[in-house]
C-alpha atoms as a PDB file:
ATOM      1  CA  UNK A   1     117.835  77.101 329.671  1.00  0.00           C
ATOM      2  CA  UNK A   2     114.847  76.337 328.373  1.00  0.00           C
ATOM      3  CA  UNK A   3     114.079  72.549 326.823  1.00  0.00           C
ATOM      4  CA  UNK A   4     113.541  72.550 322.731  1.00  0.00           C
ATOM      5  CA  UNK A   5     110.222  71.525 323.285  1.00  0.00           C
ATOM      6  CA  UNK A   6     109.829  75.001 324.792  1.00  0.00           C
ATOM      7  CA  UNK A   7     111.339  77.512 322.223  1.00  0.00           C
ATOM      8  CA  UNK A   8     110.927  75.605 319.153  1.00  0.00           C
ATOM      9  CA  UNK A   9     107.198  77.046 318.917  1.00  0.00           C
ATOM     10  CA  UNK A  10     105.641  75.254 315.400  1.00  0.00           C
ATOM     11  CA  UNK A  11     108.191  72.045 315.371  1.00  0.00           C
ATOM     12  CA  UNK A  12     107.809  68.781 316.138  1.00  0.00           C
ATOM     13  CA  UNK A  13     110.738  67.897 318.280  1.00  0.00           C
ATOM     14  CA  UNK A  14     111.808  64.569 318.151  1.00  0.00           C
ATOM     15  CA  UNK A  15     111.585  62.050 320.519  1.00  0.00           C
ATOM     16  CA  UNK A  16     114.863  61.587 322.177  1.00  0.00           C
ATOM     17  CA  UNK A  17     116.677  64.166 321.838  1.00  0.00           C
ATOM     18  CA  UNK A  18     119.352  65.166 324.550  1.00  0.00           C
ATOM     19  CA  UNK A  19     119.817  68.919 325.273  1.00  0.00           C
ATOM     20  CA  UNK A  20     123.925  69.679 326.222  1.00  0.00           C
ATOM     21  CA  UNK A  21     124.594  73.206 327.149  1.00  0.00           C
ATOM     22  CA  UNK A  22     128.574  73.216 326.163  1.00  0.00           C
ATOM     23  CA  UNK A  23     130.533  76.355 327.676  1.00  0.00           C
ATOM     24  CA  UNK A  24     132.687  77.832 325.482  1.00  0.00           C
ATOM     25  CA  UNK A  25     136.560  78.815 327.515  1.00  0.00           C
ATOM     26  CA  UNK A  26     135.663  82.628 327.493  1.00  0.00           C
ATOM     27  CA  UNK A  27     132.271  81.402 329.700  1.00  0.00           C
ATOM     28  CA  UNK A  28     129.909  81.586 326.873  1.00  0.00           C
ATOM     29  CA  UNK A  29     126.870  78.880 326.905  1.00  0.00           C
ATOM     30  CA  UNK A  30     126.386  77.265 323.209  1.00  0.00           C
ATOM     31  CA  UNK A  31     123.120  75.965 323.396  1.00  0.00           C
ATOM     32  CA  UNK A  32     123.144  71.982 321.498  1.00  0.00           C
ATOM     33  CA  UNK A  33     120.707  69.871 320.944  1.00  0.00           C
ATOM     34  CA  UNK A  34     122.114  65.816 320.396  1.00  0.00           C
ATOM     35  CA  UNK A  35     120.134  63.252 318.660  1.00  0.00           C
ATOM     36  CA  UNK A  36     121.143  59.624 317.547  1.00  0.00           C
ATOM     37  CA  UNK A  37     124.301  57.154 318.311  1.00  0.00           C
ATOM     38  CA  UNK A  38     127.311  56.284 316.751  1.00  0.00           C
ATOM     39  CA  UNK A  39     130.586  56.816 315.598  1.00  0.00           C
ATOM     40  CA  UNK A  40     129.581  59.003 312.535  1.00  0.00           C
ATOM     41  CA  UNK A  41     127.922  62.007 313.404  1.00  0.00           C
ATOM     42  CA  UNK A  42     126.365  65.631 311.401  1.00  0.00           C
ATOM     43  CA  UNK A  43     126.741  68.995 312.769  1.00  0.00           C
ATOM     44  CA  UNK A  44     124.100  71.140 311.742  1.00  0.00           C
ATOM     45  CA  UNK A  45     124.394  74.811 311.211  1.00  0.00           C
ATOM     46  CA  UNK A  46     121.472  76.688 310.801  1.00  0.00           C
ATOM     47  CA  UNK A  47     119.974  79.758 308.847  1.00  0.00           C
ATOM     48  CA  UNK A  48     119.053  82.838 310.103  1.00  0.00           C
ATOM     49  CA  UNK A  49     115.348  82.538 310.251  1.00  0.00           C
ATOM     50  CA  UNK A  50     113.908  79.285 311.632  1.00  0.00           C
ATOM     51  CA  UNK A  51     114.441  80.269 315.564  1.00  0.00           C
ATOM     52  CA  UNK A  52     118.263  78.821 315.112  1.00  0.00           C
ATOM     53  CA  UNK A  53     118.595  74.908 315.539  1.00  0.00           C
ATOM     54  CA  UNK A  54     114.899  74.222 315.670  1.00  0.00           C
ATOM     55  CA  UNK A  55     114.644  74.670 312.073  1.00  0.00           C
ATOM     56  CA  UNK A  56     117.218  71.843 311.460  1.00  0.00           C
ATOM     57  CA  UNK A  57     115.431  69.237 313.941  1.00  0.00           C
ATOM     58  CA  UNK A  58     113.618  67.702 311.049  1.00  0.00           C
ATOM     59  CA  UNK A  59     117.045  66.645 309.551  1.00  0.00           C
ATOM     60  CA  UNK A  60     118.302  65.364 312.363  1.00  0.00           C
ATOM     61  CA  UNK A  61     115.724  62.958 313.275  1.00  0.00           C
ATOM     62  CA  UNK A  62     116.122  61.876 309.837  1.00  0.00           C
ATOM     63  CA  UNK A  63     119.875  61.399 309.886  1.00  0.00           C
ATOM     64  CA  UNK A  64     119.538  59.410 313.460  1.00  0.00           C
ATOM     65  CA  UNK A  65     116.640  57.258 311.821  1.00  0.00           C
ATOM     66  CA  UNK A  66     119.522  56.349 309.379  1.00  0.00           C
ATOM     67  CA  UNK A  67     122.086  55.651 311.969  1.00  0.00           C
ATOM     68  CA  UNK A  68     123.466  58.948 312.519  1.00  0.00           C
ATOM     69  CA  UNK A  69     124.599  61.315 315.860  1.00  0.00           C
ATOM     70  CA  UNK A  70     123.600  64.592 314.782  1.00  0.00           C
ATOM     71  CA  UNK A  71     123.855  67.739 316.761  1.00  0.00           C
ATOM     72  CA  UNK A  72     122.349  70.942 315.911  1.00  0.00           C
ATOM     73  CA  UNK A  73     123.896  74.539 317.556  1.00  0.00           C
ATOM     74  CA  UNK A  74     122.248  77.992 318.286  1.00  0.00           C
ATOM     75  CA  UNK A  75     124.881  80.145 317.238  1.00  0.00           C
ATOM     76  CA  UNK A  76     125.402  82.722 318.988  1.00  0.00           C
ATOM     77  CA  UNK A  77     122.934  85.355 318.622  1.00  0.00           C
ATOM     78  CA  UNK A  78     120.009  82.893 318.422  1.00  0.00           C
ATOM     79  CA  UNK A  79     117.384  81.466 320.678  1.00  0.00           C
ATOM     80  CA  UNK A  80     119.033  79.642 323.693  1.00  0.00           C
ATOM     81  CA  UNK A  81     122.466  80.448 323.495  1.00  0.00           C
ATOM     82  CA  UNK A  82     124.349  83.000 325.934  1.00  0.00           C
ATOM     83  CA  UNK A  83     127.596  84.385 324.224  1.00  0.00           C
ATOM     84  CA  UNK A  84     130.665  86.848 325.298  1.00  0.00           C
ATOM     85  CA  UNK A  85     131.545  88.855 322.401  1.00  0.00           C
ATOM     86  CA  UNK A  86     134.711  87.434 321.735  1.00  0.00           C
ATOM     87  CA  UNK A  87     131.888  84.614 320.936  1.00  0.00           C
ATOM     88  CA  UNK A  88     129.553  86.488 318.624  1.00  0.00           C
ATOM     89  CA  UNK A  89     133.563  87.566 316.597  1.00  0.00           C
ATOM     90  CA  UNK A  90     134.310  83.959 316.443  1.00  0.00           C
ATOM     91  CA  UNK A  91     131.567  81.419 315.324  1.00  0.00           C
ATOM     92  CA  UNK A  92     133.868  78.686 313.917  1.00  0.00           C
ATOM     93  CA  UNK A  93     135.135  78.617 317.472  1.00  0.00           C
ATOM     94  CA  UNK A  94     131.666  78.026 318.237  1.00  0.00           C
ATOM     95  CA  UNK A  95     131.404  74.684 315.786  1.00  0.00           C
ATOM     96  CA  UNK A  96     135.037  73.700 316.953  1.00  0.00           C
ATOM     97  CA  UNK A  97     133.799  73.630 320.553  1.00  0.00           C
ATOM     98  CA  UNK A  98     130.816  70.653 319.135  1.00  0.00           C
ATOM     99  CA  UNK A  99     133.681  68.467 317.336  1.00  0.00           C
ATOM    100  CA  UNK A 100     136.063  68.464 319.563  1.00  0.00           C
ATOM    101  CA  UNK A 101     133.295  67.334 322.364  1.00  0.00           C
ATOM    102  CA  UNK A 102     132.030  65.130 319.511  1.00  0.00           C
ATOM    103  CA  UNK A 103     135.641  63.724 319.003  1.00  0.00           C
ATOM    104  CA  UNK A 104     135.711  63.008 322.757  1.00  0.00           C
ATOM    105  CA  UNK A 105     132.879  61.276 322.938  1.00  0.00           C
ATOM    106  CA  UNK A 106     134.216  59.213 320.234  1.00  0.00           C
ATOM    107  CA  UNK A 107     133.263  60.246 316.623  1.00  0.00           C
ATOM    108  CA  UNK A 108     135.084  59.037 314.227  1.00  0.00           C
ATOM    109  CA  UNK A 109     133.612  60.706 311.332  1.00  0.00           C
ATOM    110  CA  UNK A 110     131.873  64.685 311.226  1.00  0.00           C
ATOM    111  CA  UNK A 111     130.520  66.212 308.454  1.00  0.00           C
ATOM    112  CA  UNK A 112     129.338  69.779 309.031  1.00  0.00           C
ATOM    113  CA  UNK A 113     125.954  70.749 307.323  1.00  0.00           C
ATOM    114  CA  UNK A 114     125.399  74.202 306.981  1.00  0.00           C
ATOM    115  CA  UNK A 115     121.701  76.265 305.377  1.00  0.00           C
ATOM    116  CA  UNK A 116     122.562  79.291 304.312  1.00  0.00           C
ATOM    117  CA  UNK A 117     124.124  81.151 306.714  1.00  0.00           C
ATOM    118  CA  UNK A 118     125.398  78.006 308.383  1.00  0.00           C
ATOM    119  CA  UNK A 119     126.464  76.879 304.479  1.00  0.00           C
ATOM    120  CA  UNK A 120     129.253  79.490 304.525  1.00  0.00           C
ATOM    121  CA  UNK A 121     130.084  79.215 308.203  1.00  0.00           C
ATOM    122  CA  UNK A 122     130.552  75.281 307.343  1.00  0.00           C
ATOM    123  CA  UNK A 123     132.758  76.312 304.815  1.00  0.00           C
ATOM    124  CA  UNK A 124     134.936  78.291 306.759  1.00  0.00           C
ATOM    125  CA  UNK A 125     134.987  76.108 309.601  1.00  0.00           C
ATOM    126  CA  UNK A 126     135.944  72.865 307.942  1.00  0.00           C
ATOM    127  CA  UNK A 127     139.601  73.132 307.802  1.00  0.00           C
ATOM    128  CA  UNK A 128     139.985  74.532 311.857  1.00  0.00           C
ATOM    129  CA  UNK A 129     137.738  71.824 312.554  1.00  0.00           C
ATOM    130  CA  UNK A 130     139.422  69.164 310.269  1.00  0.00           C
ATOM    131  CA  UNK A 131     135.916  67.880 309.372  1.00  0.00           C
ATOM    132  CA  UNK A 132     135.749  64.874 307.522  1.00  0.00           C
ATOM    133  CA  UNK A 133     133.435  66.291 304.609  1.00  0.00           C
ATOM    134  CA  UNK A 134     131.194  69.530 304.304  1.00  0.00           C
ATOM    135  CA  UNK A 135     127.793  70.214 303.212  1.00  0.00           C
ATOM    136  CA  UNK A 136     126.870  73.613 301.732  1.00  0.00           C
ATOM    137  CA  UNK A 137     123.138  74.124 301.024  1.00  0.00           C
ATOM    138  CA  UNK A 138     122.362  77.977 299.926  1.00  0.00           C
ATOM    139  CA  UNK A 139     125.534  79.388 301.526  1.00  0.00           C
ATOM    140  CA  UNK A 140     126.259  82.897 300.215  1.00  0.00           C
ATOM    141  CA  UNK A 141     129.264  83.450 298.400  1.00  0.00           C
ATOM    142  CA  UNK A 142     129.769  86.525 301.171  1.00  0.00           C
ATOM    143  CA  UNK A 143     128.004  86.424 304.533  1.00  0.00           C
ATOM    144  CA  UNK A 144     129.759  89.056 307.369  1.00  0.00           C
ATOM    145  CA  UNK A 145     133.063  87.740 308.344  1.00  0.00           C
ATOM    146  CA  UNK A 146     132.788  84.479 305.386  1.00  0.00           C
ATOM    147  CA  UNK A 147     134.262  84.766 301.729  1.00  0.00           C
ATOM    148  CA  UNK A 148     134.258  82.059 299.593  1.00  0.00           C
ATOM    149  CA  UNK A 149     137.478  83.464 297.847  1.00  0.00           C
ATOM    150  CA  UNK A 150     139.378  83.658 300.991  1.00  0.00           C
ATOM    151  CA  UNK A 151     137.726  80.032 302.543  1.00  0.00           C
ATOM    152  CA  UNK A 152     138.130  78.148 299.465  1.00  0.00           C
ATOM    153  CA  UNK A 153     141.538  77.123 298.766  1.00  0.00           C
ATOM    154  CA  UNK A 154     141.440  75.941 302.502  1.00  0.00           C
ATOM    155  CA  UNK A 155     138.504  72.890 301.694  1.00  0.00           C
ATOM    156  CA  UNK A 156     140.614  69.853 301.399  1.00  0.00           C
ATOM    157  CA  UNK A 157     137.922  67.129 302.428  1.00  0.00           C
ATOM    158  CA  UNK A 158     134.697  66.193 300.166  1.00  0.00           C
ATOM    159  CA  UNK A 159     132.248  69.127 299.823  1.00  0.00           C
ATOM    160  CA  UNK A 160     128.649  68.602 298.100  1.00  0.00           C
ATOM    161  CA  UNK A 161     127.082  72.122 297.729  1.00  0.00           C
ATOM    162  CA  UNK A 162     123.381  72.395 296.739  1.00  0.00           C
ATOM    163  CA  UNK A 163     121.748  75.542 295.169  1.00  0.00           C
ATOM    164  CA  UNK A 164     118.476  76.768 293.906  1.00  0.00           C
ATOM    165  CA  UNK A 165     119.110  78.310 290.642  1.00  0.00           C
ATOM    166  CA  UNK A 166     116.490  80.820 290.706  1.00  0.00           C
ATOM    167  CA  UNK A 167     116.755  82.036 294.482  1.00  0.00           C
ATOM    168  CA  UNK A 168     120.366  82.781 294.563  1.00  0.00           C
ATOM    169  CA  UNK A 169     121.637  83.163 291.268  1.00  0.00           C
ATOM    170  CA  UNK A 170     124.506  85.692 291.718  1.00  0.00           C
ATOM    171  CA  UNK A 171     125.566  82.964 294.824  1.00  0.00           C
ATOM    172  CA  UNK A 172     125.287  80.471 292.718  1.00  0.00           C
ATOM    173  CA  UNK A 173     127.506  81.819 289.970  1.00  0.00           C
ATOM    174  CA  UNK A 174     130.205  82.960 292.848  1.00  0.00           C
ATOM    175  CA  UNK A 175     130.709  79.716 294.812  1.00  0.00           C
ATOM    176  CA  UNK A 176     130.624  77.661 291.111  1.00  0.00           C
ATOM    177  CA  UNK A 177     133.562  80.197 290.107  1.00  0.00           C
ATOM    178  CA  UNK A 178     135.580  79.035 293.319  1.00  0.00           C
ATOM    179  CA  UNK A 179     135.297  75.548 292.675  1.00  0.00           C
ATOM    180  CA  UNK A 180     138.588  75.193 290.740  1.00  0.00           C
ATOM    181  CA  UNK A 181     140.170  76.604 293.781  1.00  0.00           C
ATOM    182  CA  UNK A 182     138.805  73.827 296.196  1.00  0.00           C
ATOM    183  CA  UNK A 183     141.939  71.494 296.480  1.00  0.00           C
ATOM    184  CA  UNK A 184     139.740  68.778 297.315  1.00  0.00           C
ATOM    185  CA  UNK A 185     139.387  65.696 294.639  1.00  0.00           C
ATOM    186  CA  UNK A 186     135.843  65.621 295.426  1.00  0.00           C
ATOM    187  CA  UNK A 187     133.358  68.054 294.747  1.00  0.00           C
ATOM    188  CA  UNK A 188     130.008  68.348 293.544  1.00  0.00           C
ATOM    189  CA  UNK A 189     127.852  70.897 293.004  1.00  0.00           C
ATOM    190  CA  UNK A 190     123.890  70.563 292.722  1.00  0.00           C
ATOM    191  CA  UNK A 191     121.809  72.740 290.637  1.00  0.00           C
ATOM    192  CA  UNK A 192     117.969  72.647 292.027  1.00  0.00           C
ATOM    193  CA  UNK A 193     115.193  74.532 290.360  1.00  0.00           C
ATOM    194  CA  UNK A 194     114.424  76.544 293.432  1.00  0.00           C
ATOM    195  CA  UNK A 195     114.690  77.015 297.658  1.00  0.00           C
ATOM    196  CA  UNK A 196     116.898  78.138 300.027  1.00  0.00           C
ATOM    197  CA  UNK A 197     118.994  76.591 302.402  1.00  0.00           C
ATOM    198  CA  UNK A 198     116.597  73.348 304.685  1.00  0.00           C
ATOM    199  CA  UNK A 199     114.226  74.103 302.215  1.00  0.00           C
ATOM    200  CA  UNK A 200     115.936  71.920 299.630  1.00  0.00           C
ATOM    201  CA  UNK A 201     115.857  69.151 301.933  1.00  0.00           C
ATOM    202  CA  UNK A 202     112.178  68.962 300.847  1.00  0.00           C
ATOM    203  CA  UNK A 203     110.039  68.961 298.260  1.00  0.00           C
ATOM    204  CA  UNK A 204     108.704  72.315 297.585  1.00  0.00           C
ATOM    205  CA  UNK A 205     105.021  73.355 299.368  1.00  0.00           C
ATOM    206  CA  UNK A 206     105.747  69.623 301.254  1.00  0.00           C
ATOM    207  CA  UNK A 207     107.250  68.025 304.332  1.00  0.00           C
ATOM    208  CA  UNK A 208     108.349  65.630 302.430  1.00  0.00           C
ATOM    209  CA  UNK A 209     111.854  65.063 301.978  1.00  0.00           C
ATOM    210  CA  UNK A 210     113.514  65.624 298.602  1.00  0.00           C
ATOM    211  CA  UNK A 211     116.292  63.518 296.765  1.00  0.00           C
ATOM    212  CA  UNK A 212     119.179  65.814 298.181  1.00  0.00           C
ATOM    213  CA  UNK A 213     118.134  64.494 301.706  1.00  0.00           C
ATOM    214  CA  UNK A 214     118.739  61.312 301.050  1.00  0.00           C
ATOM    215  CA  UNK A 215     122.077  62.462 298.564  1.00  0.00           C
ATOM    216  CA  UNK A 216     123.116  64.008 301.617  1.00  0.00           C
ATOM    217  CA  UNK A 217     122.814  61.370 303.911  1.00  0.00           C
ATOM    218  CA  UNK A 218     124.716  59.319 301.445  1.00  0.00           C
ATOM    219  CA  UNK A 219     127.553  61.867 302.029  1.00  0.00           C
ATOM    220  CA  UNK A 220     127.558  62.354 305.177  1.00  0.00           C
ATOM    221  CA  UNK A 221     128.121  58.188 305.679  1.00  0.00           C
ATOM    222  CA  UNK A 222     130.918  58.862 303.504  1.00  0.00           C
ATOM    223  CA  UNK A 223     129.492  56.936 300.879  1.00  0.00           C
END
């Protein structure tokens, strides 16, 4: 398996990060990348463009510059990592795997980020997980196998979801609908002018981080 440095062509890769190839029980290889210490810890879910987790590496140095474990995934499907099917048919198994290794290791505290894509799979996977609080940036209301109708009566912890209001409008307008069906006391839901997924995590045409960044740093502390 190759080292991020490697695949993640047109990143900068932070220094220190540890690469953990964690095999799943039906043999498959889910390909992690770890960065940062301590007892609270991020699991980010990527998008499907960005070359999987390389796309969420600027995040995660940011979160461990803050204090922060974070560990990004390739899903299944995506750059590094070598799946069975029964796999590829089960990708919350796939974030399950990373918090209960997480957990072992002695986390006290996860909160699963999710762009896009990994939005909605966050969303589904926070009550088989039993995350501690879920971030949803761009997730589509309806992404293969995820439904926000059928996934959100099941979020019971603290969920911030971010959108841009004119790139996903009709998403937008779906997950706000499901809100009331969240049983969760908190819940907030931030309206952006525009971007998708990690691009709301900066400012737009910039590398520079934007407010949510640091709003959802602040959540993922528990704060």
């Amino acid at each position: 398996m190759a080292p991020p440095q490697q695949y993640c062509t047109g990143v900068q890769v932070p220094s220190g990060v540890e690469q953990r190839p964690l095999t799943a029980p039906d043999g498959s290889v889910i390909n992690t990348v770890w960065l940062g210490s301590g007892s609270t810890a991020a699991v980010l879910l990527h998008q499907t463009d960005g070359n999987g987790l390389c796309g969420m590496l600027f995040y995660a140095s940011y979160l461990a510059d803050h204090g922060i474990r974070s560990v990004a995934i390739d899903l299944c499907g995506y750059s590094q990592s070598f799946c069975q099917v029964p796999s590829q048919e089960n990708p919350v198994g796939q974030v399950k795997l990373v918090t209960d290794t997480l957990r072992a290791g002695g986390a006290h505290r996860i909160t699963l980020v999710g762009a896009s894509m990994g939005g909605s799979l966050a969303v589904a996977a926070a009550g088989p997980t039993q995350a501690d609080a879920v971030v949803d940036l761009s997730g589509p209301a309806q992404f293969n196998s995820f439904d926000i109708k059928t996934n959100a009566p099941t979020v019971t912890m603290p969920i911030l979801i971010a959108f841009g209001q004119a790139t996903d409008p009709d998403d937008l307008a779906a997950v706000r609908a499901q809100l009331p069906a969240m049983p969760t006391r908190r819940k907030q839901l931030v309206v952006l002018d525009e971007g998708h997924g990690v691009e709301l995590l900066q400012e737009t045409g910039s590398t520079k981080l934007s407010p949510l960044a640091g709003k959802v740093l602040d959540w993922v502390r528990g704060g």
